[in-house]
Protein backbone atom coordinates (compact mmCIF):
# COMPACT_ATOMS: atom_id res chain seq x y z
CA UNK A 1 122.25 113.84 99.23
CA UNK A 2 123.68 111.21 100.75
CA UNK A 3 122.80 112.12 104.03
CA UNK A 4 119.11 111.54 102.65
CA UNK A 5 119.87 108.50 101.36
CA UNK A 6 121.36 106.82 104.30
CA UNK A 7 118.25 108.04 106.44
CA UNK A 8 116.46 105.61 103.94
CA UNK A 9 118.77 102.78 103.50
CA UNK A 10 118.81 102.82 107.12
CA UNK A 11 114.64 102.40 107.43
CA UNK A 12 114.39 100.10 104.70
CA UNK A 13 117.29 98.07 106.85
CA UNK A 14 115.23 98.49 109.99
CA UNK A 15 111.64 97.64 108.35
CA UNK A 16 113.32 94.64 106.84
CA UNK A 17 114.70 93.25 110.40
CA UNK A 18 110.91 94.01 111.91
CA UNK A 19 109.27 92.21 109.22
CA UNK A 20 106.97 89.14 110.05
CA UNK A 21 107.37 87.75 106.57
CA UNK A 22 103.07 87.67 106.17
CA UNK A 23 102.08 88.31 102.67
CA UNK A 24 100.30 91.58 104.17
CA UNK A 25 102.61 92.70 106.26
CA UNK A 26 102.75 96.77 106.15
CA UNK A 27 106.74 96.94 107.12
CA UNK A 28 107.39 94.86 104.21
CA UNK A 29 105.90 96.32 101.66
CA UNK A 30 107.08 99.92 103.15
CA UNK A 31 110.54 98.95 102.63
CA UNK A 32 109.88 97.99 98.99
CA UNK A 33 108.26 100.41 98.40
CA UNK A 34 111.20 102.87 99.94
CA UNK A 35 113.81 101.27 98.28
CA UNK A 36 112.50 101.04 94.66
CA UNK A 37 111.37 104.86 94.40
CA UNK A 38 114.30 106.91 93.51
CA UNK A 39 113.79 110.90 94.98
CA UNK A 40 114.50 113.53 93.32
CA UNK A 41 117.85 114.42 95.27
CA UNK A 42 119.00 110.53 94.79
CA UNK A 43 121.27 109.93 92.36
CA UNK A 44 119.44 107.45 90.25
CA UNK A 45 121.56 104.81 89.25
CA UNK A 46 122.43 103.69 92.81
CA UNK A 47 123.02 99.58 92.00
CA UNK A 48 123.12 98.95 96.21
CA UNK A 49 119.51 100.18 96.50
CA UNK A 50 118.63 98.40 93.12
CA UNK A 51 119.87 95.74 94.41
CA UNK A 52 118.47 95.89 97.73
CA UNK A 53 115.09 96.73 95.98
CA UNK A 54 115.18 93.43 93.67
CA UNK A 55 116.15 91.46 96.78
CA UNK A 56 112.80 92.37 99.23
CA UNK A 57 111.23 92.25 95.51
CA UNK A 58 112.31 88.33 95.52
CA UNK A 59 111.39 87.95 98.99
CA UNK A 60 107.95 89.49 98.46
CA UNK A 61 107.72 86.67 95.42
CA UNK A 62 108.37 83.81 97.56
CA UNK A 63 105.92 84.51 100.54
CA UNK A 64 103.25 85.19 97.89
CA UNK A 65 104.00 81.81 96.26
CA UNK A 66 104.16 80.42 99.55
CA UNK A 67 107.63 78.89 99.44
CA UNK A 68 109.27 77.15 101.74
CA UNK A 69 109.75 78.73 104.70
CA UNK A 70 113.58 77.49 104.36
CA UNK A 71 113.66 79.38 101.32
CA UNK A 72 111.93 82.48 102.44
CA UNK A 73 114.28 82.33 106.19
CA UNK A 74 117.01 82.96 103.47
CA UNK A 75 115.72 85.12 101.29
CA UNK A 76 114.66 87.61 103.92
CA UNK A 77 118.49 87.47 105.13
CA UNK A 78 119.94 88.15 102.14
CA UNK A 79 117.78 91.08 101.87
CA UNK A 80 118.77 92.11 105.40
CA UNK A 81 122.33 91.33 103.53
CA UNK A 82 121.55 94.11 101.00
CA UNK A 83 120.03 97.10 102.76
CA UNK A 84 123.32 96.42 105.24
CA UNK A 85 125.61 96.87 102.64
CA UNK A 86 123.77 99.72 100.78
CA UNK A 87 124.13 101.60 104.31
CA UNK A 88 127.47 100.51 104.87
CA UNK A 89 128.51 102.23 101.99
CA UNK A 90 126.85 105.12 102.81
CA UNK A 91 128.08 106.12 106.32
């Protein structure tokens, strides 16, 4: 199980860091999309991937509403942040 999970904290990490921050970029919404579905053999109340899941969910939010790119520079790393610390905790 948590094997499983760490093989998926760890690609949401690396689709995060290869991200171009485009509104329609694939890796982006692959690694929301990866961190917000629970499977079956994942515990479901996991509050690292929650909260990495809210945090590209934010991040998606600002490039849509075209924020500043300040703003969006610092979202993305604090969503590079989470998926860090949600595999950190599981290696």
């Amino acid at each position: 199980m948590v094997d499983n999970e760490k093989k998926i904290a760890r690609k949401v990490l690396n689709l995060l860091q290869a991200s171009d921050l485009d509104p329609d970029d694939p890796m982006l919404s692959e690694a929301a999309a990866s961190a917000s579905a629970p499977h079956s053999n994942i515990a479901p109340q996991d509050n690292l991937r929650s909260s990495t899941s809210l945090a590209i969910e934010t991040l998606r939010e600002s490039i849509a509403d075209r924020a500043a790119p300040s703003s969006t520079k610092a979202l993305h790393r604090a969503a590079i942040a989470s998926a860090e610390r949600w595999l950190n905790a599981r290696s």
